[in-house]
PDB file of N, CA and C in Angstrom:
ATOM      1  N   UNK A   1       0.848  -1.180   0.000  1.00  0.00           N
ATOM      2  CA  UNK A   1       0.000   0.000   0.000  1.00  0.00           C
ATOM      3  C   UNK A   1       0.889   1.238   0.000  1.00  0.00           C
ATOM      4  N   UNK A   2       0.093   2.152  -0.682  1.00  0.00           N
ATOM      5  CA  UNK A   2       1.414   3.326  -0.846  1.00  0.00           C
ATOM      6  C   UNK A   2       0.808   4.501   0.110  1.00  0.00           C
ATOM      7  N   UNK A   3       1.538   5.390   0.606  1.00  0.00           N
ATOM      8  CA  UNK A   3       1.010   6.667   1.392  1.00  0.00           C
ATOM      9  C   UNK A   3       0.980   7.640   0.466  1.00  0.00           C
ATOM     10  N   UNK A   4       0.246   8.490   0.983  1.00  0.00           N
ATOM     11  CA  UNK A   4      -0.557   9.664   0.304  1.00  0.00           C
ATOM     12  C   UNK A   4       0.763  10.457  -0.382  1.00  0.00           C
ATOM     13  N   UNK A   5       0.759  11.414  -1.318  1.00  0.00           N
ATOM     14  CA  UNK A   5       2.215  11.531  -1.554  1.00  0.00           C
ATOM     15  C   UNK A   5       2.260  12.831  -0.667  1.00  0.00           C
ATOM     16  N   UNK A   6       1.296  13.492  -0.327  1.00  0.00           N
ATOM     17  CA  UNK A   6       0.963  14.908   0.430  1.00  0.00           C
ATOM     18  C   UNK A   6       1.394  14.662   2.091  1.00  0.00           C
ATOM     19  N   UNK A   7       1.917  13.575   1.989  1.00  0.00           N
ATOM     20  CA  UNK A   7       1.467  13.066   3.730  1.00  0.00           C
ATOM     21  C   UNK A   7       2.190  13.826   4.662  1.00  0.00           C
ATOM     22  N   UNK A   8       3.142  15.312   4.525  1.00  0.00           N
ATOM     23  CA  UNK A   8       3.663  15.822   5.004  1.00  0.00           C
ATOM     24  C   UNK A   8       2.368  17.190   5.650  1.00  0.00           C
ATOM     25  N   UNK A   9       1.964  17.846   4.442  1.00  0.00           N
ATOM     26  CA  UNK A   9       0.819  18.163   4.543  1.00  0.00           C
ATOM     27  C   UNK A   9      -0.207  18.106   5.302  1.00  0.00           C
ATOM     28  N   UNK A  10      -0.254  16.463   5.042  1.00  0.00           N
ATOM     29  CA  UNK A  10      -1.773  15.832   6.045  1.00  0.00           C
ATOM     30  C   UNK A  10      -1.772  15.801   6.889  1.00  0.00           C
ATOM     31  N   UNK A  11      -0.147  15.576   8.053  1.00  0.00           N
ATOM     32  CA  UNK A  11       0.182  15.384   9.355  1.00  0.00           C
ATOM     33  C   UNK A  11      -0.081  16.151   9.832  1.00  0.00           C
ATOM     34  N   UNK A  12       0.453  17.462   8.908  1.00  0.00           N
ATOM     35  CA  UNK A  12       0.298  18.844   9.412  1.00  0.00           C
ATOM     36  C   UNK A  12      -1.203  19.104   9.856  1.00  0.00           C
ATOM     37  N   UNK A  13      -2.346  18.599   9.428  1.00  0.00           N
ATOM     38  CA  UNK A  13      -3.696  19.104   9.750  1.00  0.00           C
ATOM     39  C   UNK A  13      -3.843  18.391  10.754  1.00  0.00           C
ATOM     40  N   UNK A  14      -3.374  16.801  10.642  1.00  0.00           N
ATOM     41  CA  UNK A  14      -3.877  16.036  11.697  1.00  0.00           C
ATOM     42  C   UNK A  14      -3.271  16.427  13.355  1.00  0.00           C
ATOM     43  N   UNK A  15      -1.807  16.849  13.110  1.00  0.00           N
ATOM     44  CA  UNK A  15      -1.472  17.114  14.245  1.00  0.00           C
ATOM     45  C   UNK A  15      -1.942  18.647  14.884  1.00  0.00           C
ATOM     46  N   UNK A  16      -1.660  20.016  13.934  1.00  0.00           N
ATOM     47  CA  UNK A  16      -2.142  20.954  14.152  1.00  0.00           C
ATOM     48  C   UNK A  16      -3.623  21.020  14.826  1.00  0.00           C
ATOM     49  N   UNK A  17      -4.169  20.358  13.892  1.00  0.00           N
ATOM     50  CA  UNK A  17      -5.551  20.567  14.040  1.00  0.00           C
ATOM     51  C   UNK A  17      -5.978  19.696  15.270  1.00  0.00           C
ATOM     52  N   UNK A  18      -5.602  18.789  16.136  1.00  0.00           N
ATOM     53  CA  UNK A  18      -5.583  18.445  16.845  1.00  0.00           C
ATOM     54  C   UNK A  18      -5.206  18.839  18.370  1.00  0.00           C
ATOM     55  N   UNK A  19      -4.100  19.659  18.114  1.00  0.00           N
ATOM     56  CA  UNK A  19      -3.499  20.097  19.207  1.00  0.00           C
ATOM     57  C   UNK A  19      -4.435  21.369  19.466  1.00  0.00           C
ATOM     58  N   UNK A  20      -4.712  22.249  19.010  1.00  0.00           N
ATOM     59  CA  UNK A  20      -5.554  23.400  18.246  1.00  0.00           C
ATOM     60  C   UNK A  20      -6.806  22.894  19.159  1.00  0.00           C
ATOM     61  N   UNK A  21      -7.570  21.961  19.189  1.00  0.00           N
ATOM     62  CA  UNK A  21      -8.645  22.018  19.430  1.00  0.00           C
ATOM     63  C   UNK A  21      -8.536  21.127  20.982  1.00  0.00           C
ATOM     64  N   UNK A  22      -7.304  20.744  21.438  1.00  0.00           N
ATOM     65  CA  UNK A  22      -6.572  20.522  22.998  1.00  0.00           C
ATOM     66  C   UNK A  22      -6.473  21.529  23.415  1.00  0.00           C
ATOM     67  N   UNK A  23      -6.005  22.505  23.066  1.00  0.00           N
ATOM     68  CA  UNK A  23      -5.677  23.890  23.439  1.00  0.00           C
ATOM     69  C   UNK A  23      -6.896  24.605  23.848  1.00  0.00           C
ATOM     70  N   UNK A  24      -7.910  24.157  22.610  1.00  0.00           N
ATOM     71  CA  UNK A  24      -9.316  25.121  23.214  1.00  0.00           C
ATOM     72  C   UNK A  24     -10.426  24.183  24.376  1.00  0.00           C
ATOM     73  N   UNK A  25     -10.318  23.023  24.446  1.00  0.00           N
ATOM     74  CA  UNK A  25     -10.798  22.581  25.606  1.00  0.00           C
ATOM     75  C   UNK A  25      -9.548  22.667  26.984  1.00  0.00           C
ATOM     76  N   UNK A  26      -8.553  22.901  26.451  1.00  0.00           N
ATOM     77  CA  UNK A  26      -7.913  23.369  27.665  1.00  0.00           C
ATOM     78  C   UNK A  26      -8.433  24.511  28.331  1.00  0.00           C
ATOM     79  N   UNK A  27      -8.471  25.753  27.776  1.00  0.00           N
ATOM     80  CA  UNK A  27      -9.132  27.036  27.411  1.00  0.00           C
ATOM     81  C   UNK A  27     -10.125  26.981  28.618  1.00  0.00           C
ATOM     82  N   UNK A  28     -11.367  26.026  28.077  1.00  0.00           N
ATOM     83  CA  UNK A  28     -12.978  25.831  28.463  1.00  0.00           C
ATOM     84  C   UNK A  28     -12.450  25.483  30.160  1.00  0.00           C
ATOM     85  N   UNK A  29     -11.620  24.625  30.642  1.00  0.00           N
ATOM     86  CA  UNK A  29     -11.059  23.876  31.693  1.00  0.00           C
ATOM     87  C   UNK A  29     -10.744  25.034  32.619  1.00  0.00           C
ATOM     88  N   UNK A  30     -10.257  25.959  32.077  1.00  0.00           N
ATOM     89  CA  UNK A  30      -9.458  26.864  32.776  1.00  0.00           C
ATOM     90  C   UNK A  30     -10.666  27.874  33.074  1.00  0.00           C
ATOM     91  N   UNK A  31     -11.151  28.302  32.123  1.00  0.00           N
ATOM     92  CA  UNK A  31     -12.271  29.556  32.475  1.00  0.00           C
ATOM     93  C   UNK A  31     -12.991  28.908  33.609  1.00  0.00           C
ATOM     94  N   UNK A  32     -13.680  27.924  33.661  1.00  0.00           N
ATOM     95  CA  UNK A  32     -14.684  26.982  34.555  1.00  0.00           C
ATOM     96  C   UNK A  32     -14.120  27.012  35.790  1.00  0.00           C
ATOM     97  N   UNK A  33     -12.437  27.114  35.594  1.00  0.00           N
ATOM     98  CA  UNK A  33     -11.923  27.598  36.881  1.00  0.00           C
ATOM     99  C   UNK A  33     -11.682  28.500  37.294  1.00  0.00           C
ATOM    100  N   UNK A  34     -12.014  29.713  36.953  1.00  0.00           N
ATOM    101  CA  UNK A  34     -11.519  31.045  37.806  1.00  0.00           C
ATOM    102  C   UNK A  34     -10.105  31.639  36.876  1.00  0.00           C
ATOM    103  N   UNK A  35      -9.752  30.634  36.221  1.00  0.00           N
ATOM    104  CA  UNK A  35      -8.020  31.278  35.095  1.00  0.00           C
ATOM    105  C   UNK A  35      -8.855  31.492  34.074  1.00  0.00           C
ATOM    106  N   UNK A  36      -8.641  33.178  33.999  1.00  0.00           N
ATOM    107  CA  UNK A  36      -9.229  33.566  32.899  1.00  0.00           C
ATOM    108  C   UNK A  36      -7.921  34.216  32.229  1.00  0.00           C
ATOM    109  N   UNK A  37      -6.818  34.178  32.891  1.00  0.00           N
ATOM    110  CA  UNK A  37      -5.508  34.679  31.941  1.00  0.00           C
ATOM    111  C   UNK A  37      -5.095  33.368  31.143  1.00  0.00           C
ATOM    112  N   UNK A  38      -4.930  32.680  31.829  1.00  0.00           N
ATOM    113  CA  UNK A  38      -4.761  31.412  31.704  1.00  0.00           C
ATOM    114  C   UNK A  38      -5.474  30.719  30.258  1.00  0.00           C
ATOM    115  N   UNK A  39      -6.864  31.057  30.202  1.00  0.00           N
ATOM    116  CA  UNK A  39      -7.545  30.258  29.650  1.00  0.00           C
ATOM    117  C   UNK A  39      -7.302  31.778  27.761  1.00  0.00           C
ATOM    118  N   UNK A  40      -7.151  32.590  28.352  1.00  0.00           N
ATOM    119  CA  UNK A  40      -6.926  33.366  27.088  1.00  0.00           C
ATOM    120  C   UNK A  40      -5.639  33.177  26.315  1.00  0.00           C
ATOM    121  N   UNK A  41      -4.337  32.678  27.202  1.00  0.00           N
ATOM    122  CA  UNK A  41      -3.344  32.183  26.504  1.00  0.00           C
ATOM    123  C   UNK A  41      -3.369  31.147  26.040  1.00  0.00           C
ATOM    124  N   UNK A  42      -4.239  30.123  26.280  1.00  0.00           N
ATOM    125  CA  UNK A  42      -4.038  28.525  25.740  1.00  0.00           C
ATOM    126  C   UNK A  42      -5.419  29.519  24.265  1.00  0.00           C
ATOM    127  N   UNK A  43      -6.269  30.228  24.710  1.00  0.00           N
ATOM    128  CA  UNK A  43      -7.021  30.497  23.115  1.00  0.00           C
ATOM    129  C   UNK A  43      -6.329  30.787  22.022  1.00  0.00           C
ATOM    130  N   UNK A  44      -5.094  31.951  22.603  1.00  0.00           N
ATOM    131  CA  UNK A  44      -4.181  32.549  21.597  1.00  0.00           C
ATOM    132  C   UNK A  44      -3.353  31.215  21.059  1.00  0.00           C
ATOM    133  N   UNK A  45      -2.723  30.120  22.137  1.00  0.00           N
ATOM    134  CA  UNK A  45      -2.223  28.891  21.583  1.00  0.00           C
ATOM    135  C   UNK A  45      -3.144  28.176  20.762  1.00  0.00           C
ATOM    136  N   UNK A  46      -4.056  27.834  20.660  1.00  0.00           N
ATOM    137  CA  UNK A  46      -5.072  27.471  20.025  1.00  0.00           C
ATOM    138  C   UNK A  46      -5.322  27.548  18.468  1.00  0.00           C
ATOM    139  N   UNK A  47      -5.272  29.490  18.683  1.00  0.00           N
ATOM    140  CA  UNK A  47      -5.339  29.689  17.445  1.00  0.00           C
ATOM    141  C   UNK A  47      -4.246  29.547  16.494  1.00  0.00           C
ATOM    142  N   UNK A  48      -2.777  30.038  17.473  1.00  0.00           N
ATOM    143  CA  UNK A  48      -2.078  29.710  16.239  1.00  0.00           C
ATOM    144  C   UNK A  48      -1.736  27.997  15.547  1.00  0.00           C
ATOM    145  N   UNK A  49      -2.056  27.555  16.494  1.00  0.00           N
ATOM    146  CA  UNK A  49      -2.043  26.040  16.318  1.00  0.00           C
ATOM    147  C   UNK A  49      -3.061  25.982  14.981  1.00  0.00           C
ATOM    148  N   UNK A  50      -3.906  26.241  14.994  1.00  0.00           N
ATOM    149  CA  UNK A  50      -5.243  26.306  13.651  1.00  0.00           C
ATOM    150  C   UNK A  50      -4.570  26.874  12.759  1.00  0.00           C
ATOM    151  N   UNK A  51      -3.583  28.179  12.593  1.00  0.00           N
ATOM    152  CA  UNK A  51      -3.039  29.055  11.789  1.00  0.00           C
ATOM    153  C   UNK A  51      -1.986  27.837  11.079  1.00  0.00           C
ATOM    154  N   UNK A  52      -1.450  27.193  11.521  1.00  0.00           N
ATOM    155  CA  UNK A  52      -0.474  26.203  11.200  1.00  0.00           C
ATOM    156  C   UNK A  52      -0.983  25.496  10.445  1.00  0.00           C
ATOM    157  N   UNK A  53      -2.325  24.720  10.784  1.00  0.00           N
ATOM    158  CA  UNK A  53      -2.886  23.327   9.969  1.00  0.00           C
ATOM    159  C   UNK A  53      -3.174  24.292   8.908  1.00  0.00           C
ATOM    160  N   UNK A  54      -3.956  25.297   9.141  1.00  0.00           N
ATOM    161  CA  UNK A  54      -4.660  25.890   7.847  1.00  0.00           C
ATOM    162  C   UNK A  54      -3.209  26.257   6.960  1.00  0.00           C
ATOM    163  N   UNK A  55      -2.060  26.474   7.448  1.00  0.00           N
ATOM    164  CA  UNK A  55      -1.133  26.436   6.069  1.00  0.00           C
ATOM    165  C   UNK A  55      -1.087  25.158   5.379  1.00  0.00           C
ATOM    166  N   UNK A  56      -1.158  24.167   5.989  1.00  0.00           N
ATOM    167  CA  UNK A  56      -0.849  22.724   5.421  1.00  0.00           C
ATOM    168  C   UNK A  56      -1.976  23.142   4.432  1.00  0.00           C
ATOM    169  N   UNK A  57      -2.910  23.031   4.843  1.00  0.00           N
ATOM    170  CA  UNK A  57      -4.565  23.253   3.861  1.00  0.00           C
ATOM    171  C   UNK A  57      -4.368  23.986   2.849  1.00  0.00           C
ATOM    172  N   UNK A  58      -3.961  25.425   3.178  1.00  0.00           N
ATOM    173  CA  UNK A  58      -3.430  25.662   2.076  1.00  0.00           C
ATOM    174  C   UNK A  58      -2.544  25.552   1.114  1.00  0.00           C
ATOM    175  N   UNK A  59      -1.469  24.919   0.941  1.00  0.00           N
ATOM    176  CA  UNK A  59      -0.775  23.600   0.688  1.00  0.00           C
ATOM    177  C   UNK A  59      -1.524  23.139  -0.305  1.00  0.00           C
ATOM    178  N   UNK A  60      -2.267  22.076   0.591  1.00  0.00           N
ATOM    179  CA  UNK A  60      -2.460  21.060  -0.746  1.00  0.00           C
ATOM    180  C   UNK A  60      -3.866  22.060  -1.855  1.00  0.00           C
ATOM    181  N   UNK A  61      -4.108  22.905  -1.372  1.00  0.00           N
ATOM    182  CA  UNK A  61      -5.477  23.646  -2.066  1.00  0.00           C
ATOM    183  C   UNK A  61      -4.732  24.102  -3.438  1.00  0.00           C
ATOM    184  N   UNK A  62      -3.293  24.962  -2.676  1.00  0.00           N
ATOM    185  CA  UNK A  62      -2.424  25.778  -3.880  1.00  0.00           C
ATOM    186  C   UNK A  62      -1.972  24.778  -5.129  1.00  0.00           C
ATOM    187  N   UNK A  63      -1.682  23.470  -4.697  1.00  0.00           N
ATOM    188  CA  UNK A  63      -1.236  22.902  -5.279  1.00  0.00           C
ATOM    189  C   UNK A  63      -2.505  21.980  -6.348  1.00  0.00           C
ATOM    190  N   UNK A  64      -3.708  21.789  -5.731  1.00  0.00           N
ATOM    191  CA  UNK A  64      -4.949  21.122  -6.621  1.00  0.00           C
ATOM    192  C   UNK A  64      -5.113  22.226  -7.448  1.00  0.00           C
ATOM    193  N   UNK A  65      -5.411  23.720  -7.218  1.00  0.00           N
ATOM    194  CA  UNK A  65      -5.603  24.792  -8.196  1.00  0.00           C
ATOM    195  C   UNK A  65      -4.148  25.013  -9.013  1.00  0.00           C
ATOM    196  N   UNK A  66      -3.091  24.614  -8.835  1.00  0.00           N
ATOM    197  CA  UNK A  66      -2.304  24.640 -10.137  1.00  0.00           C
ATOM    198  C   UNK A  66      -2.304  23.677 -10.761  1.00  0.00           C
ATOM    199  N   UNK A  67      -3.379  22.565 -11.082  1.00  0.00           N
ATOM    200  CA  UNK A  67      -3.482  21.428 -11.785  1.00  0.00           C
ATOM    201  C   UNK A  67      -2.696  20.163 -11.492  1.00  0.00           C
ATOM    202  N   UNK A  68      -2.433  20.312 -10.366  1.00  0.00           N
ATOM    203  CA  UNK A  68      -1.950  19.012  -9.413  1.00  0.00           C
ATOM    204  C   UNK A  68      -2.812  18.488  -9.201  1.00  0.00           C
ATOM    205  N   UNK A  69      -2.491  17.067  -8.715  1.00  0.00           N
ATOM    206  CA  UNK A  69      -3.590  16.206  -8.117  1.00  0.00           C
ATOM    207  C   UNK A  69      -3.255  15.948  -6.997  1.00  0.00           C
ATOM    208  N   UNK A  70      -4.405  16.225  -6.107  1.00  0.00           N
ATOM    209  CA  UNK A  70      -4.177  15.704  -4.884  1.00  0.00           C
ATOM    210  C   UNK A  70      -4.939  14.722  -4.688  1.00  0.00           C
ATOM    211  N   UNK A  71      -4.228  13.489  -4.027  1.00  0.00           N
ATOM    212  CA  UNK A  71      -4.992  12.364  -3.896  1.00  0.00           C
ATOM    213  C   UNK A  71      -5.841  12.315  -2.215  1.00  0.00           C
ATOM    214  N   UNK A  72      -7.257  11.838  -3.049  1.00  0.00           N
ATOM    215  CA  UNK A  72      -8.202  11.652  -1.732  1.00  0.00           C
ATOM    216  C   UNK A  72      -7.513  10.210  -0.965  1.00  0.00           C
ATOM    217  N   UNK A  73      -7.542  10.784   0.620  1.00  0.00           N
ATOM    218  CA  UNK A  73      -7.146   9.283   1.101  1.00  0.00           C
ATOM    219  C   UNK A  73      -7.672   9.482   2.400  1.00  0.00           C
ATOM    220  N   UNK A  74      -8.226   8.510   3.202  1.00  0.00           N
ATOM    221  CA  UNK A  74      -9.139   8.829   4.569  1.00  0.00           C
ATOM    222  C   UNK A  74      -8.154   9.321   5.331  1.00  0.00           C
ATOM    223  N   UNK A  75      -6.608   9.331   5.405  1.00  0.00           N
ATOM    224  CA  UNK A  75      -5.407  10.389   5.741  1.00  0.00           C
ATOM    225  C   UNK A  75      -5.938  11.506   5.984  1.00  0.00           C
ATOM    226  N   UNK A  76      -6.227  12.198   4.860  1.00  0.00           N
ATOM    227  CA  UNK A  76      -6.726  13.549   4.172  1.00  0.00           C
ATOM    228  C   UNK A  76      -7.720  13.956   4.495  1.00  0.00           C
ATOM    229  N   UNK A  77      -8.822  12.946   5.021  1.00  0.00           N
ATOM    230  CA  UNK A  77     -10.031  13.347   5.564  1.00  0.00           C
ATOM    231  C   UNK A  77      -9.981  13.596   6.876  1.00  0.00           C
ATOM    232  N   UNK A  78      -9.519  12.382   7.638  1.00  0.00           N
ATOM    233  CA  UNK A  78      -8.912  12.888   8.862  1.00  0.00           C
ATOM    234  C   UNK A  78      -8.600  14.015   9.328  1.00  0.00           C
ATOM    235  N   UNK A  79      -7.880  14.756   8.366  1.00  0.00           N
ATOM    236  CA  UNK A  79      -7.172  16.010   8.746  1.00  0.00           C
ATOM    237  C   UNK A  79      -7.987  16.921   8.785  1.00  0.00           C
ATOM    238  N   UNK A  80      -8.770  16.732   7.008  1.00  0.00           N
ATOM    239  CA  UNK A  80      -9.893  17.796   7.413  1.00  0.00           C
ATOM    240  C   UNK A  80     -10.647  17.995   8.669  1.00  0.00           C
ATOM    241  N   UNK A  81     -10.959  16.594   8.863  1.00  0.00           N
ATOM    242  CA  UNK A  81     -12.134  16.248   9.961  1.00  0.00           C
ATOM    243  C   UNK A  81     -11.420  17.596  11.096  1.00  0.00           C
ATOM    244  N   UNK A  82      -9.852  17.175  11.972  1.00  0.00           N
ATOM    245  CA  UNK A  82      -9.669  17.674  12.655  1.00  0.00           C
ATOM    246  C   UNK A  82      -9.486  19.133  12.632  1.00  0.00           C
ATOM    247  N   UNK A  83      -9.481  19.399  11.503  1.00  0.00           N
ATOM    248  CA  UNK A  83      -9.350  20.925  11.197  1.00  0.00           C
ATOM    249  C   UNK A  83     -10.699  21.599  11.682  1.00  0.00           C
ATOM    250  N   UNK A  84     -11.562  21.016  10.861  1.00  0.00           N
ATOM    251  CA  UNK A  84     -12.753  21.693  10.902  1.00  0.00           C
ATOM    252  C   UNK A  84     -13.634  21.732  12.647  1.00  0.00           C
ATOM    253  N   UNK A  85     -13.360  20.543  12.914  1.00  0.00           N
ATOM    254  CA  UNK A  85     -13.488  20.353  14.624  1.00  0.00           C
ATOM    255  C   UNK A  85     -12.989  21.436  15.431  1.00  0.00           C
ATOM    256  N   UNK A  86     -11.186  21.788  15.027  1.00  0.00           N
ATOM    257  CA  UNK A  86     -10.727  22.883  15.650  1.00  0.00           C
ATOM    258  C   UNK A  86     -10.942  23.918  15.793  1.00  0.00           C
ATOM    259  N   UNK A  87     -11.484  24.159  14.425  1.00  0.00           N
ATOM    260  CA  UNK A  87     -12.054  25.909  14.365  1.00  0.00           C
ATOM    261  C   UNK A  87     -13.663  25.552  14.835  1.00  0.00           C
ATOM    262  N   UNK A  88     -14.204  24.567  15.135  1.00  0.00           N
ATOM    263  CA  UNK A  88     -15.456  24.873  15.973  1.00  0.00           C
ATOM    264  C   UNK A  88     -15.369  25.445  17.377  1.00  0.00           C
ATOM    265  N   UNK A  89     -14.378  23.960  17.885  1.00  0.00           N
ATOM    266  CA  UNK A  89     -13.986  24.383  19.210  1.00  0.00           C
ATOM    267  C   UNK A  89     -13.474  25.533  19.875  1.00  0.00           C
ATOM    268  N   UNK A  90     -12.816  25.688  18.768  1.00  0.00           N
ATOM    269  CA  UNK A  90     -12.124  27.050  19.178  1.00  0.00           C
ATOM    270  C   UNK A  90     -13.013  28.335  19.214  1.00  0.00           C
ATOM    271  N   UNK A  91     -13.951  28.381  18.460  1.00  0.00           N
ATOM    272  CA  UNK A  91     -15.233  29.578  18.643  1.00  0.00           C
ATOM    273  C   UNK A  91     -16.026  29.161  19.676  1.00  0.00           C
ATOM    274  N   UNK A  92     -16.289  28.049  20.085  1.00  0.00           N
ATOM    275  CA  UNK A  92     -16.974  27.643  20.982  1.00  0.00           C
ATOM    276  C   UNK A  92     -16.648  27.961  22.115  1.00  0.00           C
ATOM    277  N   UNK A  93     -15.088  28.138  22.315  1.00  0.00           N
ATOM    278  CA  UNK A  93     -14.229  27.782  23.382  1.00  0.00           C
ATOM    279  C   UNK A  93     -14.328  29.337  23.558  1.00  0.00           C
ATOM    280  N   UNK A  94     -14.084  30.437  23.085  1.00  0.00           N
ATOM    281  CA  UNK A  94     -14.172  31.656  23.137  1.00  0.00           C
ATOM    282  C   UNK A  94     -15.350  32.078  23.871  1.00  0.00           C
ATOM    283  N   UNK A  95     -16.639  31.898  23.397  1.00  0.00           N
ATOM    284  CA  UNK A  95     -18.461  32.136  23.844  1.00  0.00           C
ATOM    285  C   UNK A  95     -18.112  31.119  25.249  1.00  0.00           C
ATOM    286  N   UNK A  96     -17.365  29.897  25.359  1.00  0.00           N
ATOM    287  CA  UNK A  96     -17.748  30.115  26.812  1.00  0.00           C
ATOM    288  C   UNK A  96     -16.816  30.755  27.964  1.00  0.00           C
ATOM    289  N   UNK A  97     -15.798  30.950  27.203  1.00  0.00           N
ATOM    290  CA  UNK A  97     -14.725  31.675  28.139  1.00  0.00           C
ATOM    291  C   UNK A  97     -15.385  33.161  28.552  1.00  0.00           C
ATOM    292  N   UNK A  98     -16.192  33.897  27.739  1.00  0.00           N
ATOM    293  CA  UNK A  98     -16.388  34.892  28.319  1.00  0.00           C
ATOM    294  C   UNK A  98     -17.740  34.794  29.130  1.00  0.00           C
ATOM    295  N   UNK A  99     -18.803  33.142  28.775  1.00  0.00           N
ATOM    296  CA  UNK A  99     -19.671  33.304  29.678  1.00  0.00           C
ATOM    297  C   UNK A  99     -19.472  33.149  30.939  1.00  0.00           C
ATOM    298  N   UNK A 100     -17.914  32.509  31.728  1.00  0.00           N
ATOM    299  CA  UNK A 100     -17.967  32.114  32.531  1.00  0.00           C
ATOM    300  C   UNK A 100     -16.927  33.168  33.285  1.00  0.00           C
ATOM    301  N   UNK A 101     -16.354  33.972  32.393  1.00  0.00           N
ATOM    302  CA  UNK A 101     -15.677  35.368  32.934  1.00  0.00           C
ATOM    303  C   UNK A 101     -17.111  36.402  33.856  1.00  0.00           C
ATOM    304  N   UNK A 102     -18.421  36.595  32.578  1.00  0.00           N
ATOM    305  CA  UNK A 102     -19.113  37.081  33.401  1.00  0.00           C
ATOM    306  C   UNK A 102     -19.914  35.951  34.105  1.00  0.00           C
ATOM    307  N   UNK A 103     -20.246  34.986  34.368  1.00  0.00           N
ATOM    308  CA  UNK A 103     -20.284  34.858  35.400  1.00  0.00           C
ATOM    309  C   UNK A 103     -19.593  35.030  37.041  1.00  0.00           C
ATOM    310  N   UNK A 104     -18.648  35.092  36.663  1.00  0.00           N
ATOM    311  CA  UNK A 104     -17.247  34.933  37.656  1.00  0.00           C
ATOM    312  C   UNK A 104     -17.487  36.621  38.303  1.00  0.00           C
ATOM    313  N   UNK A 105     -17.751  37.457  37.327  1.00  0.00           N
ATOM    314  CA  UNK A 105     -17.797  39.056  37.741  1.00  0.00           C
ATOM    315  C   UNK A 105     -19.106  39.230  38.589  1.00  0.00           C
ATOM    316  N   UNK A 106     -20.161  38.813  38.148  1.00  0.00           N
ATOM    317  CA  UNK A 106     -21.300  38.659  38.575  1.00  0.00           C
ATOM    318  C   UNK A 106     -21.508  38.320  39.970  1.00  0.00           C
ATOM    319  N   UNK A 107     -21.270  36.908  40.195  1.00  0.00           N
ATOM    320  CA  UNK A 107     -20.878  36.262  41.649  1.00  0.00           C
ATOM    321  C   UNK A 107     -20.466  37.318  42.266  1.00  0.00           C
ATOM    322  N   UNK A 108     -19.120  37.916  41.667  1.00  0.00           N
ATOM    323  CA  UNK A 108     -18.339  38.605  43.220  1.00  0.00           C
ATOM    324  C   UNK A 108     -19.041  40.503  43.269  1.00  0.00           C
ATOM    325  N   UNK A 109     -19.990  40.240  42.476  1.00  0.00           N
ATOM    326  CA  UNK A 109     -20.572  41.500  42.675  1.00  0.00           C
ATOM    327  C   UNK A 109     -19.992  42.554  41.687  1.00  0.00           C
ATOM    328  N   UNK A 110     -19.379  42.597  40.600  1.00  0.00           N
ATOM    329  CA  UNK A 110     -18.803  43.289  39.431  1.00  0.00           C
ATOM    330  C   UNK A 110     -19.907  44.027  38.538  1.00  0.00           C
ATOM    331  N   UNK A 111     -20.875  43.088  38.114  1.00  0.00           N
ATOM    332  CA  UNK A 111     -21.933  43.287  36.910  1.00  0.00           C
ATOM    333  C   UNK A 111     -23.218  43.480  37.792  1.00  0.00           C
TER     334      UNK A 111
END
């Protein structure tokens, strides 16, 4: 069986995009606790972690629009998969970091 020939690429989404969306349930972990500095630096880690896969992505995109072929391989889907997961989480991870900031203000009498 042969590997994808992109598979440098693909790692790149699978691992990026993976870590990326560790980073933003790290994030969620931390706000729930009272680290709201905390939980804004693992977002900023987060994102650039996403900034990374999405170069791989763009990668193999640059290379299908100059009449390359990129070969489909459940590799490749994978990656997407985790990509697209990441940038959910990661917006997700944002809406609750600040619901639980104001909550946190609220409690101690802030809002």
């Amino acid at each position: 069986m042969t590997q994808p020939s992109n598979l440098e690429a693909i790692m790149g989404l699978i691992m990026y995009g993976g870590e990326a969306k560790g980073k933003a349930v790290e994030a969620i972990h931390a706000a729930r606790d009272g680290q709201f500095e905390k939980a804004q630096h693992l977002l900023q880690e987060a994102t650039h972690s996403l900034n990374v896969a999405h170069r791989s992505q763009t990668n193999l995109l640059s290379q299908e629009a100059a009449g390359d072929t990129v070969d489909l391989s459940l590799l490749l889907v994978h990656g997407q998969d985790h990509m697209m997961t990441a940038l959910a989480f990661i917006d997700l991870a944002k809406e609750l970091v600040a619901v639980y900031d104001k909550i946190s203000r609220i409690q101690r009498g802030e809002l």
